[in-house]
N, C-alpha and C. Protein backbone atom coordinates (compact mmCIF):
# COMPACT_ATOMS: atom_id res chain seq x y z
N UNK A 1 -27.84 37.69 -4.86
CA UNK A 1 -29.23 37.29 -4.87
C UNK A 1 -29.99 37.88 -3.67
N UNK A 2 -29.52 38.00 -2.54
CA UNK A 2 -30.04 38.45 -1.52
C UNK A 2 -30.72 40.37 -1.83
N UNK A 3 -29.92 40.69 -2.29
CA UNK A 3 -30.43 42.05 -2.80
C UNK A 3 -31.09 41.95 -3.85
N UNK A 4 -31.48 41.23 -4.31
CA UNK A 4 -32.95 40.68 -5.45
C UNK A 4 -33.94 40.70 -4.64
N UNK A 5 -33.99 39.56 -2.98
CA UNK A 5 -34.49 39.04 -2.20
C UNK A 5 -35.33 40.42 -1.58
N UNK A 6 -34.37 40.91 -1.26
CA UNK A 6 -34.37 42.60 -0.26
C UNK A 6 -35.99 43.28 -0.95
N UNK A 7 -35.47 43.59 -2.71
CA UNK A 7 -36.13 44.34 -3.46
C UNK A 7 -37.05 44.01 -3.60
N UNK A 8 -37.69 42.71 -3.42
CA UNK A 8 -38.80 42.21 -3.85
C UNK A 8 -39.70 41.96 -2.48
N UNK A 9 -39.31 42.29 -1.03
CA UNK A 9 -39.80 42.69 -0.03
C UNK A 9 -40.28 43.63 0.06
N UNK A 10 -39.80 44.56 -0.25
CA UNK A 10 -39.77 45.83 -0.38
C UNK A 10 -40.75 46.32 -0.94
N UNK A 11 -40.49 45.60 -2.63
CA UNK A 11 -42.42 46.12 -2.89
C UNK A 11 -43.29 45.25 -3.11
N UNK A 12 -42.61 44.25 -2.11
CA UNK A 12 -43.96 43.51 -1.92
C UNK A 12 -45.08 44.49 -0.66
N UNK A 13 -43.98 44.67 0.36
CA UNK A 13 -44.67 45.86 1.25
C UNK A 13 -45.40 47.26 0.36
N UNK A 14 -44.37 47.77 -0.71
CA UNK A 14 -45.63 49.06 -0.72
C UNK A 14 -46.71 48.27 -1.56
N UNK A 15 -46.69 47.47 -2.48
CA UNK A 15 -47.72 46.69 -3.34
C UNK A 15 -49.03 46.30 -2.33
N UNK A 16 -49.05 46.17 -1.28
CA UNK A 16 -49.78 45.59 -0.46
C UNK A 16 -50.60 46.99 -0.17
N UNK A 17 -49.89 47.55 0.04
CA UNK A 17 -50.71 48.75 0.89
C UNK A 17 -51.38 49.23 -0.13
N UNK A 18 -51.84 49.19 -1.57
CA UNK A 18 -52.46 49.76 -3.17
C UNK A 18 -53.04 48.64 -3.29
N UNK A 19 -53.05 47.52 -2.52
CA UNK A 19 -53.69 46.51 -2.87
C UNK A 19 -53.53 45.26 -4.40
N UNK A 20 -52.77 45.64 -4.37
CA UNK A 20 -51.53 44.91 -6.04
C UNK A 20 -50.49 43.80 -5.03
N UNK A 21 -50.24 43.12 -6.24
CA UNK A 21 -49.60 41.42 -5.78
C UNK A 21 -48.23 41.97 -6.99
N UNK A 22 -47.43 41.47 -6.17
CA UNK A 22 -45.52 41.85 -7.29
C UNK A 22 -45.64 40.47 -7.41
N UNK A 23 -45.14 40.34 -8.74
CA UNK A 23 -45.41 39.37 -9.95
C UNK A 23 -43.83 39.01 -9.77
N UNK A 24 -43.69 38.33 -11.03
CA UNK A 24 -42.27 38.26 -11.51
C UNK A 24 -41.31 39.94 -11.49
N UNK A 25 -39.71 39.59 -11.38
CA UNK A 25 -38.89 40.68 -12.03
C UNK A 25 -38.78 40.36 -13.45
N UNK A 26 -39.09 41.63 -13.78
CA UNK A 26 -38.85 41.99 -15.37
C UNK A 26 -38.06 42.98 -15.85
N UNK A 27 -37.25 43.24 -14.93
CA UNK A 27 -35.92 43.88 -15.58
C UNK A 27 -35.12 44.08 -14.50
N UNK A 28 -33.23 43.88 -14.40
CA UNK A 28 -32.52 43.60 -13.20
C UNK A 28 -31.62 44.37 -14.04
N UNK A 29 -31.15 45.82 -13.42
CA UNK A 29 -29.69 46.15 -13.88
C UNK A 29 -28.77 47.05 -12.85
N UNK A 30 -27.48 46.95 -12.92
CA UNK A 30 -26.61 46.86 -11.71
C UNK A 30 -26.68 48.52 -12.56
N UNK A 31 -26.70 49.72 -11.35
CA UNK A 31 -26.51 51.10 -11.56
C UNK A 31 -25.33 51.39 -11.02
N UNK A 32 -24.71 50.76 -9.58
CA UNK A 32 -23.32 51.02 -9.54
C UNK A 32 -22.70 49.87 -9.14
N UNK A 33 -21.51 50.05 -9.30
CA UNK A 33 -20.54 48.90 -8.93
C UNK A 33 -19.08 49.62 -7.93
N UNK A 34 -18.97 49.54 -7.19
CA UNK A 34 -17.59 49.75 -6.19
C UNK A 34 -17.29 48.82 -5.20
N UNK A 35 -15.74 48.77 -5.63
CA UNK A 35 -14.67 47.77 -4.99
C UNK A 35 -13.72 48.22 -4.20
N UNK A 36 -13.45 47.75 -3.39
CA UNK A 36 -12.22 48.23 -2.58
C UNK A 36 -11.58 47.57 -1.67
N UNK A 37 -10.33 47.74 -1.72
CA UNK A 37 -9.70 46.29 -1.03
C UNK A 37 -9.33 47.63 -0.07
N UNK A 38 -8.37 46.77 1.57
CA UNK A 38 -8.02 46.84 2.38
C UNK A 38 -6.81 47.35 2.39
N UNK A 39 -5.95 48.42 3.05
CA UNK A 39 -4.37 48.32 3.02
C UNK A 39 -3.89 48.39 4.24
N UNK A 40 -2.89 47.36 4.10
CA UNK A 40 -2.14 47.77 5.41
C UNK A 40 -1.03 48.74 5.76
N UNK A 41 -1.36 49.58 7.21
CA UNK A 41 -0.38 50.61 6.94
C UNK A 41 0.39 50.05 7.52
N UNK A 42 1.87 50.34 7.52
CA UNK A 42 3.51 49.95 7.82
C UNK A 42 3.13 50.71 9.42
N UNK A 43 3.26 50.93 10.65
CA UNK A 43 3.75 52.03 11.27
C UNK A 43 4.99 51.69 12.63
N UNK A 44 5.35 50.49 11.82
CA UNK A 44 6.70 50.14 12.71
C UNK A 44 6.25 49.63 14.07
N UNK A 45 5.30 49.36 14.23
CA UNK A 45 4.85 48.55 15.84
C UNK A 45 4.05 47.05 14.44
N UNK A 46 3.90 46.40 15.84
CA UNK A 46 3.17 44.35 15.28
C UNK A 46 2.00 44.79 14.84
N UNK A 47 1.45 44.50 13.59
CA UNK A 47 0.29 44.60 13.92
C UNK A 47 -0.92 43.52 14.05
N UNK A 48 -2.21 43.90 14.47
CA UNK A 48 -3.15 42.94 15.05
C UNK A 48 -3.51 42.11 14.07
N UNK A 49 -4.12 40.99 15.13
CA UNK A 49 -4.65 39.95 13.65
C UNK A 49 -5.61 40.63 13.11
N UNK A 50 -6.70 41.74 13.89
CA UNK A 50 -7.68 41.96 12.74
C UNK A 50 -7.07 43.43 11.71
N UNK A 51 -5.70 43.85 12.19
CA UNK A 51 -5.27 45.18 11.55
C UNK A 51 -5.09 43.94 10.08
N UNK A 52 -4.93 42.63 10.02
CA UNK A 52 -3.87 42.35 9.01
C UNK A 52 -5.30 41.52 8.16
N UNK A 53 -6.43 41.15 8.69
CA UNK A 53 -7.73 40.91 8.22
C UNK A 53 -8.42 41.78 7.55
N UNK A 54 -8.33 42.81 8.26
CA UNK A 54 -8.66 44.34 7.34
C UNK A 54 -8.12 44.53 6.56
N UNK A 55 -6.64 44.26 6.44
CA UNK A 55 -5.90 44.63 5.36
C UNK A 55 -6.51 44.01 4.06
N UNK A 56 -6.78 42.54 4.12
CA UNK A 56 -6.89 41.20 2.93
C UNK A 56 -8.49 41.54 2.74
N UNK A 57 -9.70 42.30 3.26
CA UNK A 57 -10.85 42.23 3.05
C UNK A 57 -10.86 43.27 2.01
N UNK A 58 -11.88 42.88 1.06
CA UNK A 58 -12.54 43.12 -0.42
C UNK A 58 -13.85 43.42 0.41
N UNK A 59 -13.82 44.92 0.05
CA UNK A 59 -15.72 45.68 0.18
C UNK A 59 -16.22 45.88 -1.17
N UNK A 60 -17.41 45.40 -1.18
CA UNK A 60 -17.85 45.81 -2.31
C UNK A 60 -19.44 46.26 -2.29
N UNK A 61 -19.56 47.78 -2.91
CA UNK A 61 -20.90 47.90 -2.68
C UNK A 61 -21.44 47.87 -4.41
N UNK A 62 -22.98 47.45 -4.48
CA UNK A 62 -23.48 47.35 -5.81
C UNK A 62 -24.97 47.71 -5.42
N UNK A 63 -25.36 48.82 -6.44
CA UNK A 63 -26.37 49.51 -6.33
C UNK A 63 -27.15 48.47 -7.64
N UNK A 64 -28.16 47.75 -7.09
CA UNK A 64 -29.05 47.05 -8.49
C UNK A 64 -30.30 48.00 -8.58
N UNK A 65 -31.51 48.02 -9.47
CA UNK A 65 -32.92 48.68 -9.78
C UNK A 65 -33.03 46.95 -10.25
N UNK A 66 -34.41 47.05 -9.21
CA UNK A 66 -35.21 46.07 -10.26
C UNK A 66 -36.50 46.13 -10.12
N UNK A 67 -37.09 45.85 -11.30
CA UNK A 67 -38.60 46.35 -11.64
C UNK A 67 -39.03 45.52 -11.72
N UNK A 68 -40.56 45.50 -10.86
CA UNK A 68 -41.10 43.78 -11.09
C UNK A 68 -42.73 44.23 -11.68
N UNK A 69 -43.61 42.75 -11.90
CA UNK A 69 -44.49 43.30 -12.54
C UNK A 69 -45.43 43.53 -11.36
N UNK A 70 -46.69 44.13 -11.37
CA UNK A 70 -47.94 43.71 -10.30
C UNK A 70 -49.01 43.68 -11.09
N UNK A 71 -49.51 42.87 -10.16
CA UNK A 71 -51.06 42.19 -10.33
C UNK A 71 -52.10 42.58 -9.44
N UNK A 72 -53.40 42.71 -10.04
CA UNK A 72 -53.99 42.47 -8.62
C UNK A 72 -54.53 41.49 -8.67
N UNK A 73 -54.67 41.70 -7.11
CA UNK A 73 -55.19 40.75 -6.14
C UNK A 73 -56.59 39.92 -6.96
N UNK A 74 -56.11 38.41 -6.59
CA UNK A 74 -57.08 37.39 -7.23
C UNK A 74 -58.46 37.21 -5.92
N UNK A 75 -59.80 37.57 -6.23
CA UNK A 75 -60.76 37.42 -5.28
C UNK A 75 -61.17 36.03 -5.34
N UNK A 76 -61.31 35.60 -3.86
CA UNK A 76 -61.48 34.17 -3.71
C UNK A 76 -63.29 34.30 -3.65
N UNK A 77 -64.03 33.43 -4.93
CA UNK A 77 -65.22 33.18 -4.76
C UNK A 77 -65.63 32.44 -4.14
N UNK A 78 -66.48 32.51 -3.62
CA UNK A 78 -67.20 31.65 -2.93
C UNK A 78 -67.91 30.59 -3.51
N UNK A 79 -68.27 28.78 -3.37
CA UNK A 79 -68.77 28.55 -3.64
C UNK A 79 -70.47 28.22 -3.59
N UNK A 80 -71.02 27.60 -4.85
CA UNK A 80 -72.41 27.56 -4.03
C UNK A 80 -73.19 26.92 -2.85
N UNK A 81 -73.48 27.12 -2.16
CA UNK A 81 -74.22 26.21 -0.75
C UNK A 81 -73.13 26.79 0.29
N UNK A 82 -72.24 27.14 0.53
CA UNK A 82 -71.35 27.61 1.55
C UNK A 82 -71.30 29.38 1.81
């Protein structure tokens, strides 16, 4: 979710600068997916607690696109007597 979070900063920033408001996402799809676990190498000495933490850690990178809608910007009227 956080890389939903990211994307929708993102153009919320260029949306701003064209003067457009990002609406809802209207379409979320994962373009890549990679996994990769840790190995530990053997090399006959102890190894460290974080050589053996590295070993057990799962990386995973995931490339999402998501397209949101924009709007523009709602003008605040003024009312009468003010």
């Amino acid at each position: 979710m956080q890389a939903v979070r990211n994307a929708k900063h993102t153009a919320e920033d260029i949306a701003r600068t064209v003067g457009l408001h990002v609406s809802k996402a209207v379409h979320i799809a994962e373009e890549h997916y990679q996994e990769r676990e840790g190995v530990l190498t053997v090399t006959g000495q102890t190894n460290s607690f974080q050589t053996l933490i590295d070993a057990k850690t799962i990386v995973i990178h995931v490339t999402l696109n998501v397209t949101f809608e924009l709007k523009a910007k709602e003008r605040h009227r003024k009312k009468d007597g003010q």
